[in-house]
N, C-alpha and C. Protein backbone atom coordinates (compact mmCIF):
# COMPACT_ATOMS: atom_id res chain seq x y z
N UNK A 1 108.36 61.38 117.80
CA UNK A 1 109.20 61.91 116.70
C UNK A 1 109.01 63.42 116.58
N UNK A 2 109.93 64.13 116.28
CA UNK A 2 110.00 65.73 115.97
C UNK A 2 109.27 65.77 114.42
N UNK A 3 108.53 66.67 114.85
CA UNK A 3 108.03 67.10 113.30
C UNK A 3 108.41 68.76 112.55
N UNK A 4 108.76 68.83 111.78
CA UNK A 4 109.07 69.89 111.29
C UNK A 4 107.61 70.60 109.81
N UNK A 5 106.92 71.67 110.15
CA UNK A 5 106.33 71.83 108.88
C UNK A 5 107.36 73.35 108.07
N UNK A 6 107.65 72.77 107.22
CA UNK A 6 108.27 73.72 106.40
C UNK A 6 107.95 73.79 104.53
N UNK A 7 108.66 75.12 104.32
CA UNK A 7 107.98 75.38 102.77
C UNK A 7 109.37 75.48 102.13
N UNK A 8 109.52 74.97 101.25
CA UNK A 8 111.60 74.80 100.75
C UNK A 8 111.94 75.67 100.73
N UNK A 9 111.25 76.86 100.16
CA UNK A 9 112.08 78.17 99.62
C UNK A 9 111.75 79.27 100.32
N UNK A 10 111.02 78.83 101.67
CA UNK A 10 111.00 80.11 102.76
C UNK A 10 112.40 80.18 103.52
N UNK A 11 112.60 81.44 103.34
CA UNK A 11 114.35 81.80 104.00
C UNK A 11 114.14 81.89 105.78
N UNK A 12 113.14 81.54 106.31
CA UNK A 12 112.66 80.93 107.59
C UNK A 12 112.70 79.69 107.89
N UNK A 13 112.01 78.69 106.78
CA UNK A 13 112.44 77.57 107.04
C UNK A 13 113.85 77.05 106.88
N UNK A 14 114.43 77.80 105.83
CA UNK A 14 115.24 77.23 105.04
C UNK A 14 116.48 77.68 106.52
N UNK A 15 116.37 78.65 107.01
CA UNK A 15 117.77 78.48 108.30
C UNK A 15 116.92 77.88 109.43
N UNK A 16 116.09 77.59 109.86
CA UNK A 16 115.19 76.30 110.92
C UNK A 16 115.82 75.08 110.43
N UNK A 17 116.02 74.35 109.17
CA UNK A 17 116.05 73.29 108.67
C UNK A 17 117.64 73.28 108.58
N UNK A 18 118.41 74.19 108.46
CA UNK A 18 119.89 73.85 108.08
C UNK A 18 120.62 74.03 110.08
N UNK A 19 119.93 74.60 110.97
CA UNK A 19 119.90 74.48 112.23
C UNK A 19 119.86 72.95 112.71
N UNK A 20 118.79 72.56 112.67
CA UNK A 20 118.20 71.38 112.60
C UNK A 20 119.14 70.35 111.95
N UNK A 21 119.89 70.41 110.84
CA UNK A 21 120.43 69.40 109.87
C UNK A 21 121.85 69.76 110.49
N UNK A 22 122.52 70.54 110.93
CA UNK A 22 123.83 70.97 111.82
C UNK A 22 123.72 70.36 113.07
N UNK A 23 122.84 70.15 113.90
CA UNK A 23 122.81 69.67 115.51
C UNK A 23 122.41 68.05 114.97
N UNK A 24 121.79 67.52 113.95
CA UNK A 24 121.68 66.63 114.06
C UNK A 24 120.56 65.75 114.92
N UNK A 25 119.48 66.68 114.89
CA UNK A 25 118.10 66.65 115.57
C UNK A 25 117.67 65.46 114.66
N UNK A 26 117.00 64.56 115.34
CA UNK A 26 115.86 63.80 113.77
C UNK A 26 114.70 64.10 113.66
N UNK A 27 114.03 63.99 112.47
CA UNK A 27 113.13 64.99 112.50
C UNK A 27 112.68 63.83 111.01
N UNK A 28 111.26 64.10 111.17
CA UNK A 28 110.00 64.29 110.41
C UNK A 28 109.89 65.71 109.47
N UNK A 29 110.62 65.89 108.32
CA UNK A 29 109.57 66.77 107.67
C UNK A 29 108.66 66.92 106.37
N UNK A 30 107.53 67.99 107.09
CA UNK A 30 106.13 67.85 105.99
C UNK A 30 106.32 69.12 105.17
N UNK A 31 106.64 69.08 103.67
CA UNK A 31 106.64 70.20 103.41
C UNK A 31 104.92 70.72 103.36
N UNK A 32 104.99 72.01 102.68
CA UNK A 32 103.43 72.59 103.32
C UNK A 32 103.53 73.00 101.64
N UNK A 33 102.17 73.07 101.54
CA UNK A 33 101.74 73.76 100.11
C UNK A 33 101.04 75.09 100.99
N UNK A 34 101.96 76.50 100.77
CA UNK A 34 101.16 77.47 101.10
C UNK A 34 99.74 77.76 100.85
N UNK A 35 98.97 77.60 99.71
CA UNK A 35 97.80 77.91 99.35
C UNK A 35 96.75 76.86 99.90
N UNK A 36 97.44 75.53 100.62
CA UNK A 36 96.04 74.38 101.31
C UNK A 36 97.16 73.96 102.35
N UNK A 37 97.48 74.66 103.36
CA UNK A 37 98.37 74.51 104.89
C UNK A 37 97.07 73.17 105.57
N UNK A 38 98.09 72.42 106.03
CA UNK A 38 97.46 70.95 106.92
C UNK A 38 96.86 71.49 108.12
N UNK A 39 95.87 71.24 107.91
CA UNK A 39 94.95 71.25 109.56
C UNK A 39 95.85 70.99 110.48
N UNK A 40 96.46 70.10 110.84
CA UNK A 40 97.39 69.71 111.81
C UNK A 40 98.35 70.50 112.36
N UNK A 41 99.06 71.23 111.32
CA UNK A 41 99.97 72.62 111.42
C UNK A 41 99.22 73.77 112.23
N UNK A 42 98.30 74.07 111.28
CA UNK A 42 97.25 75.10 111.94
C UNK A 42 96.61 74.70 113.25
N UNK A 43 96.63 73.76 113.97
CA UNK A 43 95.99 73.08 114.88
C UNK A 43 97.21 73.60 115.88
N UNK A 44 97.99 72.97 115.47
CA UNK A 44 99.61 73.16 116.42
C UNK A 44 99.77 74.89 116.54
N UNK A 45 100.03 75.26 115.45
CA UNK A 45 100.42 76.72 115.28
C UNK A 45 99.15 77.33 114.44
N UNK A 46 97.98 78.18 115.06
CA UNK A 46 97.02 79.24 114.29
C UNK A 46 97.68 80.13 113.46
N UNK A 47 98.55 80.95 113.74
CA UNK A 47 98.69 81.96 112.35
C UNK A 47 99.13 81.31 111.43
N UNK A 48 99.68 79.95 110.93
CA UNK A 48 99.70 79.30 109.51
C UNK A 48 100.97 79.21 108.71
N UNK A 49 102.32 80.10 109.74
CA UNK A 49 103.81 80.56 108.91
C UNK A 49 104.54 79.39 109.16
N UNK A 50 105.58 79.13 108.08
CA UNK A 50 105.92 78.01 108.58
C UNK A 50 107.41 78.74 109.21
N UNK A 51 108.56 78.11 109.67
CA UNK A 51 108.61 76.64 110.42
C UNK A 51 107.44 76.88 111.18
N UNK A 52 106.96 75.46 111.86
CA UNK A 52 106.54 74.98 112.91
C UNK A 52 107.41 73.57 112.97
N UNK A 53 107.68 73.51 114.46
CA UNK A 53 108.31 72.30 114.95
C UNK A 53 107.39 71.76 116.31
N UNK A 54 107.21 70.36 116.08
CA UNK A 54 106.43 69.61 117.04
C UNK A 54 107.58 69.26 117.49
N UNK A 55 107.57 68.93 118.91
CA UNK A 55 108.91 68.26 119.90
C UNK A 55 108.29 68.03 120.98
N UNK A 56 107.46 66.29 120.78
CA UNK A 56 106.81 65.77 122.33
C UNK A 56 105.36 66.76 122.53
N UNK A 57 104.70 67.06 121.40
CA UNK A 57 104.19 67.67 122.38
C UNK A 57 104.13 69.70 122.29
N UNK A 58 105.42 69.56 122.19
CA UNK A 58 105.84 71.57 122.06
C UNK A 58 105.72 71.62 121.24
N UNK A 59 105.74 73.05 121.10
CA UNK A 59 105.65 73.81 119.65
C UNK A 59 106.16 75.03 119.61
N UNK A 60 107.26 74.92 118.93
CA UNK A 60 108.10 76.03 118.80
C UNK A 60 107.76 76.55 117.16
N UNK A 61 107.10 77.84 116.68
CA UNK A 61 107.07 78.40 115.84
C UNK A 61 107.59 79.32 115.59
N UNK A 62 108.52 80.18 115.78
CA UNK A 62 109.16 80.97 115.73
C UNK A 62 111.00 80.54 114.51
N UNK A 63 111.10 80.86 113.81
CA UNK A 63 112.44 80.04 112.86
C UNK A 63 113.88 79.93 113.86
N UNK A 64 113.32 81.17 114.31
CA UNK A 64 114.81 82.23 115.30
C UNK A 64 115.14 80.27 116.52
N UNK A 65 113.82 80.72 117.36
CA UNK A 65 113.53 79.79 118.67
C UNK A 65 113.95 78.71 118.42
N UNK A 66 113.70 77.98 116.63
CA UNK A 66 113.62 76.88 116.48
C UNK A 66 115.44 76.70 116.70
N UNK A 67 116.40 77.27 115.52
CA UNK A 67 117.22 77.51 115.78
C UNK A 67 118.06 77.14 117.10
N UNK A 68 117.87 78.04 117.43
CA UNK A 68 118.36 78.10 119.38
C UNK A 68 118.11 76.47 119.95
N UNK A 69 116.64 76.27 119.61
CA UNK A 69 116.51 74.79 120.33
C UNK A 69 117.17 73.81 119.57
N UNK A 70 117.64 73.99 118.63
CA UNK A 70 118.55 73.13 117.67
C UNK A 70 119.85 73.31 118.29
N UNK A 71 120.26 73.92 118.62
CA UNK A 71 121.63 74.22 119.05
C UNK A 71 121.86 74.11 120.65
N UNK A 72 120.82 74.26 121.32
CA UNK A 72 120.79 73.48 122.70
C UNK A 72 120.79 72.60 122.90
N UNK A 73 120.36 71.52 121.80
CA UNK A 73 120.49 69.88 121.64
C UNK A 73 122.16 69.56 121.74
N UNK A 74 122.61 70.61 120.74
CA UNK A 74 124.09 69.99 119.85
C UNK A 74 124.53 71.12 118.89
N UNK A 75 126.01 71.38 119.45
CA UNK A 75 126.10 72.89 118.77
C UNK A 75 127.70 72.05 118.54
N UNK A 76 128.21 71.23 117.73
CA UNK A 76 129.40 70.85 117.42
C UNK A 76 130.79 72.19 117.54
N UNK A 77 130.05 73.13 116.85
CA UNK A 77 130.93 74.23 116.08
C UNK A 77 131.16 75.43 116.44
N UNK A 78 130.01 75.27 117.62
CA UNK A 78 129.94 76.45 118.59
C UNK A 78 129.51 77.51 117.63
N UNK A 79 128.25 77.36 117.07
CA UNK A 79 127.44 78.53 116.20
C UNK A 79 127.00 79.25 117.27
N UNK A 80 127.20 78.88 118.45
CA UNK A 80 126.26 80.07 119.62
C UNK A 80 127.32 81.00 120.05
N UNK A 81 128.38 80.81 119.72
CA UNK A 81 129.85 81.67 120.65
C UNK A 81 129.76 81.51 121.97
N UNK A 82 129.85 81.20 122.32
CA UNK A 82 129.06 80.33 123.90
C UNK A 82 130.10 80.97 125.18
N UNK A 83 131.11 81.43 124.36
CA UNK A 83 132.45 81.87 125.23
C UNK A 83 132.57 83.10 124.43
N UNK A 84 131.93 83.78 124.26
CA UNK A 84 132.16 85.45 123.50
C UNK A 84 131.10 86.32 123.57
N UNK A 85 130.95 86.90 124.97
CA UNK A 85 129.53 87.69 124.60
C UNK A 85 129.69 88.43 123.66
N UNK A 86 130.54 89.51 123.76
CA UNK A 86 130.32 90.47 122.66
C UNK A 86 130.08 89.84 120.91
N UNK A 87 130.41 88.17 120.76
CA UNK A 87 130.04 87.79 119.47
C UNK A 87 128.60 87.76 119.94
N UNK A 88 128.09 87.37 120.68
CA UNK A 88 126.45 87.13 120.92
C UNK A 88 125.55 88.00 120.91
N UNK A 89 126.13 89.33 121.62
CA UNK A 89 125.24 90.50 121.47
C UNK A 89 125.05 90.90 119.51
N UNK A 90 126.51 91.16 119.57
CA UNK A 90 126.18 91.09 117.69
C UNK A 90 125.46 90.03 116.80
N UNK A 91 125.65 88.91 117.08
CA UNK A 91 124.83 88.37 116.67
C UNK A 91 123.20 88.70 116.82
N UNK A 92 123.00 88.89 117.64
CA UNK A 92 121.48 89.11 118.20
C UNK A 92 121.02 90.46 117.32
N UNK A 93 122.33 91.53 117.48
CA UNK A 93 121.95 92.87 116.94
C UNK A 93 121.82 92.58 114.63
N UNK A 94 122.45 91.70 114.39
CA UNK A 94 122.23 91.26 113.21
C UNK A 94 121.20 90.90 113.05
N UNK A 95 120.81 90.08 113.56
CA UNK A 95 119.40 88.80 113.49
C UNK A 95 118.56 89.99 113.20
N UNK A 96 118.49 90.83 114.26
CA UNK A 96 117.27 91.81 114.62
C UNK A 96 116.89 92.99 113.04
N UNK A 97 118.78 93.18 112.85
CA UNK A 97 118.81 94.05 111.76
C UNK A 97 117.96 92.95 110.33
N UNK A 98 118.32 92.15 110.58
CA UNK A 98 117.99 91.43 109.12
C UNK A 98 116.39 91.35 109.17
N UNK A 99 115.92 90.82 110.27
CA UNK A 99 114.49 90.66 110.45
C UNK A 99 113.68 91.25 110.35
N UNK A 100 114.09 92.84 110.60
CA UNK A 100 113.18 93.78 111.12
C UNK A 100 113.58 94.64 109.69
N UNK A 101 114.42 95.62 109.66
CA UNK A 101 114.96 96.31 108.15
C UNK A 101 115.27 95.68 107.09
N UNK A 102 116.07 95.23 106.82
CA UNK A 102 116.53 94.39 105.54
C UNK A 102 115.10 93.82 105.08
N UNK A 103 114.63 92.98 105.83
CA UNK A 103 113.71 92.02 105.38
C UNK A 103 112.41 93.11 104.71
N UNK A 104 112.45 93.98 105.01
CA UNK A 104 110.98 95.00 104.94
C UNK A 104 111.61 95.37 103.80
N UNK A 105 113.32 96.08 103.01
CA UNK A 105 113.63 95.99 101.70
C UNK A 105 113.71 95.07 100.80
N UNK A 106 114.21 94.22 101.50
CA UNK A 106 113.70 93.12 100.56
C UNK A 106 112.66 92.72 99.67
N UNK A 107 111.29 92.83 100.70
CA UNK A 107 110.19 92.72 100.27
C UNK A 107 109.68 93.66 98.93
N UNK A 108 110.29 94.49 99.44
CA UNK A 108 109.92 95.79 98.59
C UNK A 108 111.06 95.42 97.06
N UNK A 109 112.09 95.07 97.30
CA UNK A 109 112.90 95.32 96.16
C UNK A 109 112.17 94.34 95.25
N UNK A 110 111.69 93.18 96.14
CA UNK A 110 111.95 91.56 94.88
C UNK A 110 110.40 91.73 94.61
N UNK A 111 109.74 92.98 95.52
CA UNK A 111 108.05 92.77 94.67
C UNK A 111 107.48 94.47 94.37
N UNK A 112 108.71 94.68 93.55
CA UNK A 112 108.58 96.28 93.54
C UNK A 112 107.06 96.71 93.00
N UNK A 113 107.11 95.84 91.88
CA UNK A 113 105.57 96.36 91.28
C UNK A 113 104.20 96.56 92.67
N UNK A 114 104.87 95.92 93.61
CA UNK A 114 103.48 96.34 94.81
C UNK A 114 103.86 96.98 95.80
N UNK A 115 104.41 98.11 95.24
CA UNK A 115 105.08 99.36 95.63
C UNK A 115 105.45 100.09 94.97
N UNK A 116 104.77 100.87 94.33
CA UNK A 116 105.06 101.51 93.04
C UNK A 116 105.32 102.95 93.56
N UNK A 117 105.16 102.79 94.60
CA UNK A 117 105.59 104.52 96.01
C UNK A 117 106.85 104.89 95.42
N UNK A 118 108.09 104.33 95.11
CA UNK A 118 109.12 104.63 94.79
C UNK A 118 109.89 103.20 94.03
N UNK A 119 110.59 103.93 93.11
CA UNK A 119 111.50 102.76 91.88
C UNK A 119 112.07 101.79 92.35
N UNK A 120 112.46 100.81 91.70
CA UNK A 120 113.04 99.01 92.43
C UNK A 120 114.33 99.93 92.89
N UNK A 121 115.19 100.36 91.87
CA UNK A 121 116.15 101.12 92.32
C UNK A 121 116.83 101.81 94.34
N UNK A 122 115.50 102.60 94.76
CA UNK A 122 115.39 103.08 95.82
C UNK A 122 115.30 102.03 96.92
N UNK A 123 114.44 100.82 96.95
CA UNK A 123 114.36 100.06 97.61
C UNK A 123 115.92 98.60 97.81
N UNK A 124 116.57 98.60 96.41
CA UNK A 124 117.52 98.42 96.43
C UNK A 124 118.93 99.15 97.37
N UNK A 125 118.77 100.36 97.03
CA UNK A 125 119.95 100.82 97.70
C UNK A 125 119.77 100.99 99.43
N UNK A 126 117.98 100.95 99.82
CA UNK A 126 117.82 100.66 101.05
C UNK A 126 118.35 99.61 101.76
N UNK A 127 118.59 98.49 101.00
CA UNK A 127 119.06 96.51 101.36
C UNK A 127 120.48 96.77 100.92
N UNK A 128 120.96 97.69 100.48
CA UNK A 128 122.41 97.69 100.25
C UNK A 128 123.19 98.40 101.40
N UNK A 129 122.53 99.13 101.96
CA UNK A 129 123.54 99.06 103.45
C UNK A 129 123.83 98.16 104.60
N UNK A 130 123.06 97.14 104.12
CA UNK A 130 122.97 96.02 105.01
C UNK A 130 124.65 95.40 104.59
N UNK A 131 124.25 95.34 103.31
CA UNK A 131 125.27 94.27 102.37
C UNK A 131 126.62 94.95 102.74
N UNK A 132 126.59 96.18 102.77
CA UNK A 132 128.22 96.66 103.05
C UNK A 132 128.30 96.61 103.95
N UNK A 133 127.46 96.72 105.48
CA UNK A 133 127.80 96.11 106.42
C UNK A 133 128.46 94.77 106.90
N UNK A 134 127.63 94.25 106.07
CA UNK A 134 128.20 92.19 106.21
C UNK A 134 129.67 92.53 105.72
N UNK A 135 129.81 93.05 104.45
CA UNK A 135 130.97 92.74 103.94
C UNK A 135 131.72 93.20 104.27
N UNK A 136 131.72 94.44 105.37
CA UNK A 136 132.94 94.95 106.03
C UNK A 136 133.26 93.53 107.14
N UNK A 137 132.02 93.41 107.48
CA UNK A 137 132.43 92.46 108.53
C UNK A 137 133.39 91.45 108.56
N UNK A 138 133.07 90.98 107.04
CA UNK A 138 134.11 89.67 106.43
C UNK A 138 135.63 89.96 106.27
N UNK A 139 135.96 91.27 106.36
CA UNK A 139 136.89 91.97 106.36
C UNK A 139 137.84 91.03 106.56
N UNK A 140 138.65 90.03 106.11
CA UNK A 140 140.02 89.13 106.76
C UNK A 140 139.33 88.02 107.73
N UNK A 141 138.42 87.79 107.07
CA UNK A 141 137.35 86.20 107.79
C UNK A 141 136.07 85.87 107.00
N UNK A 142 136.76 84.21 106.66
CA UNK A 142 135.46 83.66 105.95
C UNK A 142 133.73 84.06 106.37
N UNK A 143 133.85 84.15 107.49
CA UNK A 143 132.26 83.84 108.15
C UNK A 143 132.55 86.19 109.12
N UNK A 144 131.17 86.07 109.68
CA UNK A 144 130.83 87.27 109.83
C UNK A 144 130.97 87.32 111.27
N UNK A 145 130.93 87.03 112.06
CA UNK A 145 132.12 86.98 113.48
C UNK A 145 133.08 86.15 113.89
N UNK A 146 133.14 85.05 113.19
CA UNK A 146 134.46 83.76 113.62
C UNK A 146 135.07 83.45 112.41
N UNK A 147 135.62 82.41 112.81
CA UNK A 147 136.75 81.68 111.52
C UNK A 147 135.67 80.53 110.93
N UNK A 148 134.49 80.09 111.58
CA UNK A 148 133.50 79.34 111.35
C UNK A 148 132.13 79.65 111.00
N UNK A 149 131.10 79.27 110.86
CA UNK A 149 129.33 79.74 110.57
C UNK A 149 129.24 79.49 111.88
N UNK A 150 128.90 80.83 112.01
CA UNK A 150 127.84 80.79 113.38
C UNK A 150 126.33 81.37 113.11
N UNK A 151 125.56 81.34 114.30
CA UNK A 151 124.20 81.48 114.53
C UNK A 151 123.89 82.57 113.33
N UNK A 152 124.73 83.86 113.63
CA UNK A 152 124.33 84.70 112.51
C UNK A 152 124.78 84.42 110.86
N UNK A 153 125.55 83.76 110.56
CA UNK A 153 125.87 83.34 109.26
C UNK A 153 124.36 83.01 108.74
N UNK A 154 124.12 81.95 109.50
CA UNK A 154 123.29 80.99 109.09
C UNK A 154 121.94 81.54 109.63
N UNK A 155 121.48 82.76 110.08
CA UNK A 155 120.01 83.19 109.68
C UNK A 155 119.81 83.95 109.16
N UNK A 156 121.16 84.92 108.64
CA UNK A 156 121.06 85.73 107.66
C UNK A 156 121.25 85.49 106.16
N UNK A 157 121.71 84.09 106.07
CA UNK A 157 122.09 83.82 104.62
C UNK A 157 120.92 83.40 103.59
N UNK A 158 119.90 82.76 104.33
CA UNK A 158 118.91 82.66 103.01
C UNK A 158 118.08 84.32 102.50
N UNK A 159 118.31 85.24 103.28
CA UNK A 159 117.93 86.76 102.63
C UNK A 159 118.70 87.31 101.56
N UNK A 160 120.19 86.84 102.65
CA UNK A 160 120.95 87.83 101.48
C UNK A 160 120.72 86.55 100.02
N UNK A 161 120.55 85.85 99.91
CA UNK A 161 120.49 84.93 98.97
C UNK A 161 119.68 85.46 97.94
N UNK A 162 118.33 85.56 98.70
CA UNK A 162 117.18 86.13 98.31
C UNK A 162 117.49 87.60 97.74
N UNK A 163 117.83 88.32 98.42
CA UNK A 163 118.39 89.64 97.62
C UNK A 163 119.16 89.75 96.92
N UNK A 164 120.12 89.01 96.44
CA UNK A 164 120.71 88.59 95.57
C UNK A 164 120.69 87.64 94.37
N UNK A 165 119.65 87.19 94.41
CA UNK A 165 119.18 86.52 93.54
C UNK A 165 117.72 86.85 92.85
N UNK A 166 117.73 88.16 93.30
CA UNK A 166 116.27 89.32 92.58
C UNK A 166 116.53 89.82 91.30
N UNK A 167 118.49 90.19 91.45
CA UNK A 167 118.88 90.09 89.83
C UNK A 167 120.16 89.68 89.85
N UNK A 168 120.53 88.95 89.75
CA UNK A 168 121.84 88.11 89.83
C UNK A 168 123.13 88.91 89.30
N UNK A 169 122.78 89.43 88.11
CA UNK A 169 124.27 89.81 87.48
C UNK A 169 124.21 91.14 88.25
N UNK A 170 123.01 92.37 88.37
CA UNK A 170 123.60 93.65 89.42
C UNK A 170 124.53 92.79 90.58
N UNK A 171 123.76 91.65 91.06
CA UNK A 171 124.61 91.28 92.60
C UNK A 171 126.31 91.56 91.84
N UNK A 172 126.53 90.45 91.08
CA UNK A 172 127.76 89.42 90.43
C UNK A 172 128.54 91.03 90.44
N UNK A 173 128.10 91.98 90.41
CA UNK A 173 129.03 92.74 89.34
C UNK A 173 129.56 94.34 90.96
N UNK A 174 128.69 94.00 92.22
CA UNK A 174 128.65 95.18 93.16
C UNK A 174 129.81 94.52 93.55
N UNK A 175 130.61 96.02 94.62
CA UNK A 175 131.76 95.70 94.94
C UNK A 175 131.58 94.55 96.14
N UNK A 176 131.10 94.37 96.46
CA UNK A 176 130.65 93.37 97.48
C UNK A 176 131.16 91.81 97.60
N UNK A 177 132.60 91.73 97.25
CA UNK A 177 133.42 90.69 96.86
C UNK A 177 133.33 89.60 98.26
N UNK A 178 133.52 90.20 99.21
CA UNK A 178 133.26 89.38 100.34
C UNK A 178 132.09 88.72 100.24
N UNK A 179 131.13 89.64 100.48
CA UNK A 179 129.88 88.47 100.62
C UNK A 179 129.73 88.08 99.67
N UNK A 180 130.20 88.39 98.14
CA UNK A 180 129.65 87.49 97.49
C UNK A 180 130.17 86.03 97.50
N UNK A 181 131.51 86.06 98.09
CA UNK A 181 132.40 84.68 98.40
C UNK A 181 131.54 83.78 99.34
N UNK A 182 131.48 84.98 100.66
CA UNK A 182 131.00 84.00 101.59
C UNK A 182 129.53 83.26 101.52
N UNK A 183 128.18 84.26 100.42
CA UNK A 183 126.97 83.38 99.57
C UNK A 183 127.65 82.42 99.59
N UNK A 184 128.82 81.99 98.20
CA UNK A 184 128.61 81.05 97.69
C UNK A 184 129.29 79.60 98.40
N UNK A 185 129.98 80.15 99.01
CA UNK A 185 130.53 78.86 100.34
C UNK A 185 129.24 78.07 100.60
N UNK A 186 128.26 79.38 101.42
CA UNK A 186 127.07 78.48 101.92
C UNK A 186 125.98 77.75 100.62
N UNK A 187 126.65 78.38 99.61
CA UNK A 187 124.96 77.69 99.07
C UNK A 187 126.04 76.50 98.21
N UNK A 188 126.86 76.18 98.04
CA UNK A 188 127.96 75.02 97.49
C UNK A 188 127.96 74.18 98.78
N UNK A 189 127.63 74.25 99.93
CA UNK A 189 128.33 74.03 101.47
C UNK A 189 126.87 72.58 101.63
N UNK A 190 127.78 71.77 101.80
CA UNK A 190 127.04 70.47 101.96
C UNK A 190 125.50 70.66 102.83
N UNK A 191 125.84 71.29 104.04
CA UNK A 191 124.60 72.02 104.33
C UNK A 191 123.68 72.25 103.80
N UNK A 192 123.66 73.44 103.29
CA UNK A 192 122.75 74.33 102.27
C UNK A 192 122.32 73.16 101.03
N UNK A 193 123.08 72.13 100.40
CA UNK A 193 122.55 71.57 99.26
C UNK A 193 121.40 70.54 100.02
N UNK A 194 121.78 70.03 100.89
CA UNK A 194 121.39 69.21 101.63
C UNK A 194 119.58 69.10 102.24
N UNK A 195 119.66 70.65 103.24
CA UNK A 195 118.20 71.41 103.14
C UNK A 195 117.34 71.48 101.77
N UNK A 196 117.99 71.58 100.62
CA UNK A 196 117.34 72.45 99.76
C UNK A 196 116.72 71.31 98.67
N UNK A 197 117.16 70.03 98.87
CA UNK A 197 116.83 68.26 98.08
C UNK A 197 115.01 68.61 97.95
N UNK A 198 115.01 67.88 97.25
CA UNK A 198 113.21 67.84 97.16
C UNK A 198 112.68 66.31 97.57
């Protein structure tokens, strides 16, 4: 059996698990109490982050990897663009943007007090060029390269979630009409409710 260790409200697990729940993988999962992580996890995977996915044996820890191997099983919808490089390279160049920048404002916006280097404010408008990016993207399309969720929809959406939900009504009220549509598709989107059950 596939085992999945995940934590509900990590925006790592949380696109590993809606990957996973799209291909239709079966799966075992353990949620993890961050503060007493299972020997077993740590056994499988030493640094302790979740996802971790057992498969026979493997161990794919990485959220991104897990992903991918979810969609090499069974990609119904063609979240990989499988016939579009240039959607793939962008995709990849998103992933990277969200992972690497965004995610480092993020951190900073939603835990400003442990960064008192500069105001929530500053760290905000750092994660806001991301956001007008997406939302140009949406420009005359539900999703951020197709007419459907693909790979990048769905590993960038539990951040922007997360950044948007640091103060809800600034989000509700920025010109950011697109993404704020396309949030709420995914988090209403049978998917997303689905992952997120206790």
């Amino acid at each position: 059996m596939n085992t999945l260790y995940s934590f509900r409200r990590c925006p790592y697990a949380m696109r590993a698990r809606m990957a996973l729940r799209y291909s239709g993988v079966a799966l075992d999962i353990i949620e993890v109490s961050l503060k007493a992580k299972p020997a077993e996890m740590l056994a499988l995977s030493p640094k302790g982050t979740v996802p971790v996915l057992s498969v026979d044996g493997h161990v794919i820890d990485e959220s991104l990897a897990i992903m991918r191997w979810a969609l090499a099983q069974n990609d119904p919808q063609d979240w990989l663009l499988k016939d579009d490089p240039a959607g793939q390279t962008l995709t990849t160049a998103l992933i990277e943007e969200n992972d690497q920048a965004f995610k480092l404002h993020l951190n900073r916006y939603k835990y400003a007090e442990r960064y008192p280097e500069q105001p929530m404010a500053v760290y905000r408008a750092q994660g806001e060029v991301f956001l007008r990016e997406l939302d140009e993207l949406l420009d005359g399309r539900d999703y951020l390269l197709a007419e459907h969720p693909t790979l990048a929809d769905v590993a960038l959406m539990p951040f922007i979630r997360q950044f948007a939900h640091v103060d809800r009504e600034w989000f509700a009220q920025t010109p950011y009409v697109r993404l704020q549509a396309w949030l709420q598709r995914f988090l209403e989107s049978a998917l997303f409710t689905g992952v997120m059950q206790k």
